[in-house]
N, C-alpha and C. Protein backbone atom coordinates (compact mmCIF):
# COMPACT_ATOMS: atom_id res chain seq x y z
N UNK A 1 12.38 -31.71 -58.50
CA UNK A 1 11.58 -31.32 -57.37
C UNK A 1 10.91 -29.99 -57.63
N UNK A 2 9.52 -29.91 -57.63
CA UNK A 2 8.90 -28.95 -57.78
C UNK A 2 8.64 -28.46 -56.77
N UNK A 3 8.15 -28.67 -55.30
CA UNK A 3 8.14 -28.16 -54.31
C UNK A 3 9.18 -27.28 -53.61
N UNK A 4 8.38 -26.33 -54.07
CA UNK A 4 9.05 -24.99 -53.56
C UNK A 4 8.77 -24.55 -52.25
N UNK A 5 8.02 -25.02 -51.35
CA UNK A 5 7.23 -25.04 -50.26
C UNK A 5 5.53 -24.14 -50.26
N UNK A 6 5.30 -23.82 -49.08
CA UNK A 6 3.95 -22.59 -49.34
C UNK A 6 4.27 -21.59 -49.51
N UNK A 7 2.99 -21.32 -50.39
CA UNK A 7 2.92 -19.89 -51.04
C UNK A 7 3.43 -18.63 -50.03
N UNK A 8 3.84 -17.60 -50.56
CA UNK A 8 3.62 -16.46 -49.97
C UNK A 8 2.50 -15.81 -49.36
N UNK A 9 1.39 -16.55 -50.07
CA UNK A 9 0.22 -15.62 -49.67
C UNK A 9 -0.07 -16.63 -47.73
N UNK A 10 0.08 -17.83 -48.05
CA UNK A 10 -0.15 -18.71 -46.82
C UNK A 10 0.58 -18.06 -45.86
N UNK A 11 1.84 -18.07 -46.01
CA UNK A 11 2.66 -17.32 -45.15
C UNK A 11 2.25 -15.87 -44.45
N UNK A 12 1.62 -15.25 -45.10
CA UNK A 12 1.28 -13.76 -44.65
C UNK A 12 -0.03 -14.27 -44.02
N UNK A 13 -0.72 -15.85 -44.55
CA UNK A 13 -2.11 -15.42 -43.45
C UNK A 13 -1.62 -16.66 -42.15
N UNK A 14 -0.80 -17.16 -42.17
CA UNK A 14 -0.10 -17.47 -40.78
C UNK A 14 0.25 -16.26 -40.32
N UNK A 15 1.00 -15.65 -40.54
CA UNK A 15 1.18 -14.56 -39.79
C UNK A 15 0.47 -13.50 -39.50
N UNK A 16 -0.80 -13.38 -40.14
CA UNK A 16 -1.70 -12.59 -39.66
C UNK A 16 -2.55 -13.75 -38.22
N UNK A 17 -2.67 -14.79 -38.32
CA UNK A 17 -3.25 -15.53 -37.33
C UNK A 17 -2.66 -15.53 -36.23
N UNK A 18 -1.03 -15.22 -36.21
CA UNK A 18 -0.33 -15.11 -35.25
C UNK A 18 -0.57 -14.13 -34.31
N UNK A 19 -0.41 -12.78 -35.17
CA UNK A 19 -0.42 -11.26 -34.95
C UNK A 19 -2.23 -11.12 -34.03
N UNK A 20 -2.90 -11.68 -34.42
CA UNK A 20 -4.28 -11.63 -33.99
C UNK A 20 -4.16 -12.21 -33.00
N UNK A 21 -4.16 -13.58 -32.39
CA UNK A 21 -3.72 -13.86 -31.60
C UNK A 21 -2.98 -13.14 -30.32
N UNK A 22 -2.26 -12.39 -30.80
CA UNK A 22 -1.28 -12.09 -29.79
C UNK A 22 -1.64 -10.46 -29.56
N UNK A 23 -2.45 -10.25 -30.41
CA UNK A 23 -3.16 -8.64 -30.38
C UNK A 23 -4.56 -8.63 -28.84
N UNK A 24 -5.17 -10.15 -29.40
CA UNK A 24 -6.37 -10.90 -28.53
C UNK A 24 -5.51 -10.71 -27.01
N UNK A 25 -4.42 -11.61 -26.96
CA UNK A 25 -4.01 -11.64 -25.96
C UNK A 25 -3.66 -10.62 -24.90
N UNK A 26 -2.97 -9.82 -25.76
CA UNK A 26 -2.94 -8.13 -25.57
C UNK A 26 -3.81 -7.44 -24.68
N UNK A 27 -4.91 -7.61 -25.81
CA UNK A 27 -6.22 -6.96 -25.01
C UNK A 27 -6.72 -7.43 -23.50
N UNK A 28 -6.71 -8.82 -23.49
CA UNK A 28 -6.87 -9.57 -22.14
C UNK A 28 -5.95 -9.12 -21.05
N UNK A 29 -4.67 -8.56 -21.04
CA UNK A 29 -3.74 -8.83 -20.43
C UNK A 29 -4.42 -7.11 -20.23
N UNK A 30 -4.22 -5.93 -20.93
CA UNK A 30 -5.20 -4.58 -20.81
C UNK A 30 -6.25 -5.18 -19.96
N UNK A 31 -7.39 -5.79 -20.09
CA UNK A 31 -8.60 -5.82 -19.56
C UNK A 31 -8.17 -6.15 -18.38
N UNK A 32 -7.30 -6.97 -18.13
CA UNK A 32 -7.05 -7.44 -16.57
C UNK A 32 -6.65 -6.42 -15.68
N UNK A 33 -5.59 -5.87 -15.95
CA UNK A 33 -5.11 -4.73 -15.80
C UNK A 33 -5.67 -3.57 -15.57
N UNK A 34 -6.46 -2.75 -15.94
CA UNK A 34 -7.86 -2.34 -16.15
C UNK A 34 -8.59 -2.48 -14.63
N UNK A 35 -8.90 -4.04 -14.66
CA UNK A 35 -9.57 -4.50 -13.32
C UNK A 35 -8.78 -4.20 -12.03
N UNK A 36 -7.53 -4.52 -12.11
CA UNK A 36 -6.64 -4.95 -10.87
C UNK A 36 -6.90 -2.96 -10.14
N UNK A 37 -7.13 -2.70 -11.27
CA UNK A 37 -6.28 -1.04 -11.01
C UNK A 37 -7.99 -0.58 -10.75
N UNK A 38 -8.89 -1.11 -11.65
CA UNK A 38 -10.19 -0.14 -10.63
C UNK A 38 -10.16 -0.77 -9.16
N UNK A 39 -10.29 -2.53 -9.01
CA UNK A 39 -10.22 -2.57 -7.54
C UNK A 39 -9.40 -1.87 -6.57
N UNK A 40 -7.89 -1.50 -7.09
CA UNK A 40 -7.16 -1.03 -6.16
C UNK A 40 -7.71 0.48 -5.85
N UNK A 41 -8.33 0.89 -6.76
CA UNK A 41 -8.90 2.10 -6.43
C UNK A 41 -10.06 2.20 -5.35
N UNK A 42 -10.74 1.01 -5.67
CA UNK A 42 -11.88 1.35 -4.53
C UNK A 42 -11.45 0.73 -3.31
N UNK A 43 -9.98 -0.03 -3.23
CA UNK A 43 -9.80 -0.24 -1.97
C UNK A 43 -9.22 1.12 -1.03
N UNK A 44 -8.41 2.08 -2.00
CA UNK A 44 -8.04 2.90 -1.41
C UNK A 44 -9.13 4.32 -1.23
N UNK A 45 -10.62 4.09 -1.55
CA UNK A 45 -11.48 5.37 -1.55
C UNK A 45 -12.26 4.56 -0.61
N UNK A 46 -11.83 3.02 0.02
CA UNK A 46 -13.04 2.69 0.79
C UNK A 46 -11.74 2.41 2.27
N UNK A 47 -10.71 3.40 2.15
CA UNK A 47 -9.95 2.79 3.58
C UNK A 47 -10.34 3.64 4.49
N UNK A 48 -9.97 3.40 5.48
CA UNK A 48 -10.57 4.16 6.70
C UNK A 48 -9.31 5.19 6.95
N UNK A 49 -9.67 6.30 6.80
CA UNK A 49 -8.83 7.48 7.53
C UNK A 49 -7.48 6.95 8.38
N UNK A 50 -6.35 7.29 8.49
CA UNK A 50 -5.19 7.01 9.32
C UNK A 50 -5.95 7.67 10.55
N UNK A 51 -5.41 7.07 11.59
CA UNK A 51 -5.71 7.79 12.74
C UNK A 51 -4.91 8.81 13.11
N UNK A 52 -5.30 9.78 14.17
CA UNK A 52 -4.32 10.95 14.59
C UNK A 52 -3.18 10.62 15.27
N UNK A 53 -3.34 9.39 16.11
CA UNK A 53 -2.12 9.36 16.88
C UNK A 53 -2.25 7.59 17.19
N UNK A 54 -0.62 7.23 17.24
CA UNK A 54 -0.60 5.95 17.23
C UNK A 54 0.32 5.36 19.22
N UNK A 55 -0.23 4.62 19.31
CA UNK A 55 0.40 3.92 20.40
C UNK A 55 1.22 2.61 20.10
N UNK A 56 2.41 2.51 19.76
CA UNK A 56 3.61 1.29 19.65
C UNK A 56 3.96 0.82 20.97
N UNK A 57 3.11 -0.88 21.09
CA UNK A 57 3.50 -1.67 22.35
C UNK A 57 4.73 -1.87 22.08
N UNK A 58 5.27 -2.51 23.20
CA UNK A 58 6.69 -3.22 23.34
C UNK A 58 6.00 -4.54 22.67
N UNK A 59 7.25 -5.42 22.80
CA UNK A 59 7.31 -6.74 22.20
C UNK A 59 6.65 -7.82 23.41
N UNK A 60 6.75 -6.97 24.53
CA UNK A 60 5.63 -8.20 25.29
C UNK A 60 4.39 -7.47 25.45
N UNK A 61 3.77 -6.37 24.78
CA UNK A 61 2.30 -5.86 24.51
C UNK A 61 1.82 -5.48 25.92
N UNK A 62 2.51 -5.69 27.28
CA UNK A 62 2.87 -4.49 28.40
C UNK A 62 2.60 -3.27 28.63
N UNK A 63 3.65 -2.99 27.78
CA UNK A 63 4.12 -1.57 27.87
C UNK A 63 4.05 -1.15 26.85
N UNK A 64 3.62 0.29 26.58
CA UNK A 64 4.13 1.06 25.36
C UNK A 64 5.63 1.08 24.90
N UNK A 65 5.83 1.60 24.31
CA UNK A 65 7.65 2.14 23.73
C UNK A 65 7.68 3.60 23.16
N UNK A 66 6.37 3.54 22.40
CA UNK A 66 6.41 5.09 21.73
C UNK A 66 5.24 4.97 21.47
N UNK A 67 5.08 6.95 21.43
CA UNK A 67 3.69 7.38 20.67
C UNK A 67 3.91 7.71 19.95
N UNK A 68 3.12 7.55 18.53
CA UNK A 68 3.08 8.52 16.73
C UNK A 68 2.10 9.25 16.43
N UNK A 69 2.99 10.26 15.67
CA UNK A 69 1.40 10.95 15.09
C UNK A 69 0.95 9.94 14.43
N UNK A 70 0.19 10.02 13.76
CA UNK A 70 -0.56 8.97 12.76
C UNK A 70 -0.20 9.03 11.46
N UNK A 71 0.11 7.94 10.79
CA UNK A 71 0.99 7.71 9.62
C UNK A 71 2.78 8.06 9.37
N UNK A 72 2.99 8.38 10.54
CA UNK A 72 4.49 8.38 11.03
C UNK A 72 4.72 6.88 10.18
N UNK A 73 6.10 7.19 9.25
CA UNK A 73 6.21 6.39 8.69
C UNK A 73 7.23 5.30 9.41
N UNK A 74 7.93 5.71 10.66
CA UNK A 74 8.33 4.87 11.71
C UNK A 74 7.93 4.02 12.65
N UNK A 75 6.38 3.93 12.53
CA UNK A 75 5.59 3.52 13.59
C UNK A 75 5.46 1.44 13.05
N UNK A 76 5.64 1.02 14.02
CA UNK A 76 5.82 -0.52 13.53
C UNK A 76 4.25 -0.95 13.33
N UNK A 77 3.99 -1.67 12.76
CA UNK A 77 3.04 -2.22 12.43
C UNK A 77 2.14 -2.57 13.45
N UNK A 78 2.44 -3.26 14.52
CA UNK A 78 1.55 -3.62 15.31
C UNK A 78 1.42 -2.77 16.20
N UNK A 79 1.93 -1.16 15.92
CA UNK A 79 1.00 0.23 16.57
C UNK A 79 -0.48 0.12 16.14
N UNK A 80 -1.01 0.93 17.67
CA UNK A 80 -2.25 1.26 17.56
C UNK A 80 -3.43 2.38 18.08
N UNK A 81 -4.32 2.48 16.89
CA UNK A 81 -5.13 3.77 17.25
C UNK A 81 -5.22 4.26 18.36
N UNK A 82 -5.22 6.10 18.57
CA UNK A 82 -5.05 6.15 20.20
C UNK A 82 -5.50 7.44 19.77
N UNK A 83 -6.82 7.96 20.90
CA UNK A 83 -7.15 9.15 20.91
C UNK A 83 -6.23 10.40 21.33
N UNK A 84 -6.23 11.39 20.96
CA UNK A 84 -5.56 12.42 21.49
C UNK A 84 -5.12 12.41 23.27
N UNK A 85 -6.48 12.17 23.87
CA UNK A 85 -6.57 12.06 25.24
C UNK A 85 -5.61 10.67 25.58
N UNK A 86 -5.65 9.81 25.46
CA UNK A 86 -4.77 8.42 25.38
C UNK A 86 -3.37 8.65 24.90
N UNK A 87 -3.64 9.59 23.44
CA UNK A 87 -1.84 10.03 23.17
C UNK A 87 -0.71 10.81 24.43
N UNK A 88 -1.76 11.77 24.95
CA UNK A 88 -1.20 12.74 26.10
C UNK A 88 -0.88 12.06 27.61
N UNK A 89 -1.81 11.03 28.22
CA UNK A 89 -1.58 10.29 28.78
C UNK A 89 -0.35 9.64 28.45
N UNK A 90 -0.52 8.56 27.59
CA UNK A 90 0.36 7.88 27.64
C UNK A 90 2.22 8.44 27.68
N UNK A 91 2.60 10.28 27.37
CA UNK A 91 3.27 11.24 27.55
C UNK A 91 3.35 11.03 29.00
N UNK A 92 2.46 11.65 29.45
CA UNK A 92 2.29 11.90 30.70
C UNK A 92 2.93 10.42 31.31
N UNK A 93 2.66 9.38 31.35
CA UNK A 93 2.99 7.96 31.80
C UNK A 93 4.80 8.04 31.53
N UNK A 94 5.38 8.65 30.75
CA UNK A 94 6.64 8.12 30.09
C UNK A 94 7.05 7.74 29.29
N UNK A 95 5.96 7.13 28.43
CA UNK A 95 5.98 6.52 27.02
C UNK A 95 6.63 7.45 25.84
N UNK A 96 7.77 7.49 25.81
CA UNK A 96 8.79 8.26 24.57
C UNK A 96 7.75 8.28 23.20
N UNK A 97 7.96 9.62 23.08
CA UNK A 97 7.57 10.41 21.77
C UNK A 97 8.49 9.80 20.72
N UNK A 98 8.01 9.53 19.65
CA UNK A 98 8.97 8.76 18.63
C UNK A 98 9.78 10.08 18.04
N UNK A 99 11.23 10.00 18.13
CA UNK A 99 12.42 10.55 17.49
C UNK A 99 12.17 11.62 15.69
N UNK A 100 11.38 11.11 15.60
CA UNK A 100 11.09 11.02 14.11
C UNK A 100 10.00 12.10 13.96
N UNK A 101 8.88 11.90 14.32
CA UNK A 101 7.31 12.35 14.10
C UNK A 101 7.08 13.33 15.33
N UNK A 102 7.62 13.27 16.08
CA UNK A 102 7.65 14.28 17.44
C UNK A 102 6.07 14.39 17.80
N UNK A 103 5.38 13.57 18.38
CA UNK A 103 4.01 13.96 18.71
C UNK A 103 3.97 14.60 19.88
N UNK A 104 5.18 14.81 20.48
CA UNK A 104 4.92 15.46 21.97
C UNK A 104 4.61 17.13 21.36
N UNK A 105 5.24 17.82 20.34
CA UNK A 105 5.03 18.82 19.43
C UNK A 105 4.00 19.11 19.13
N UNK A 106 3.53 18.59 18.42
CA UNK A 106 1.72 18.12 17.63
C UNK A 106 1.26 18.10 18.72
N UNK A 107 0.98 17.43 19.78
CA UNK A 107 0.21 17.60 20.72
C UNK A 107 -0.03 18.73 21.86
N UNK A 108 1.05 19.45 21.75
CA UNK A 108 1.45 20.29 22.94
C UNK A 108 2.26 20.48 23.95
N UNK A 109 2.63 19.27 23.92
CA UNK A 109 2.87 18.25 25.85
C UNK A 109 4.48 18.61 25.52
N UNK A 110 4.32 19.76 27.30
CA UNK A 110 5.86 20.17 27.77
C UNK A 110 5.69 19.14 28.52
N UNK A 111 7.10 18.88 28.67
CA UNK A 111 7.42 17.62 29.82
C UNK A 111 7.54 18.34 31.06
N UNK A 112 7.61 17.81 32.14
CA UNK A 112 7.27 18.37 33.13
C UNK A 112 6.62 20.00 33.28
């Protein structure tokens, strides 16, 4: 039996076809990457300002529960934008200052 199998040299250009391949791939997986990260950028240079102060309904959308400063990282999700004048009111109404963010502070508002 003379078959010794393939050459050495075959072998090194499989494995250069491999290496290329997976260099190609590389790059794609960079380029994507690349993309994901400029969009995320212009989503965050095209967001709209946090607001100053947040209003948190109750669970039957009623009543308030609390006011936030704005971006209070306690404020539930389905809080919402509320002017200064609307923040103080809603003080004034009873609506508890959130524990956390103290907007009755930030705002001014002695209780009685």
């Amino acid at each position: 039996m003379n078959d010794s199998g393939p050459s050495r040299l075959t072998l090194l250009r499989f494995l250069e076809r491999v290496q290329v391949r997976d260099l190609e791939r590389t790059r794609r997986w960079i380029a994507d990457e690349e993309r994901r990260e400029a969009e995320r950028q212009r989503g965050v240079k095209a967001r709209p300002p946090a607001p100053d102060w947040l209003i948190e309904p109750g669970l039957n959308r009623g009543t308030a529960v609390y006011v936030h400063v704005g971006g209070c990282w306690n404020a539930a999700k389905r809080s919402r934008a509320a002017s200064r004048e609307h923040a103080l009111r809603a003080l004034t109404e009873g609506v508890k200052p959130c524990p956390q963010c103290r907007p009755d502070n930030a705002l001014g508002f002695l209780d009685g």
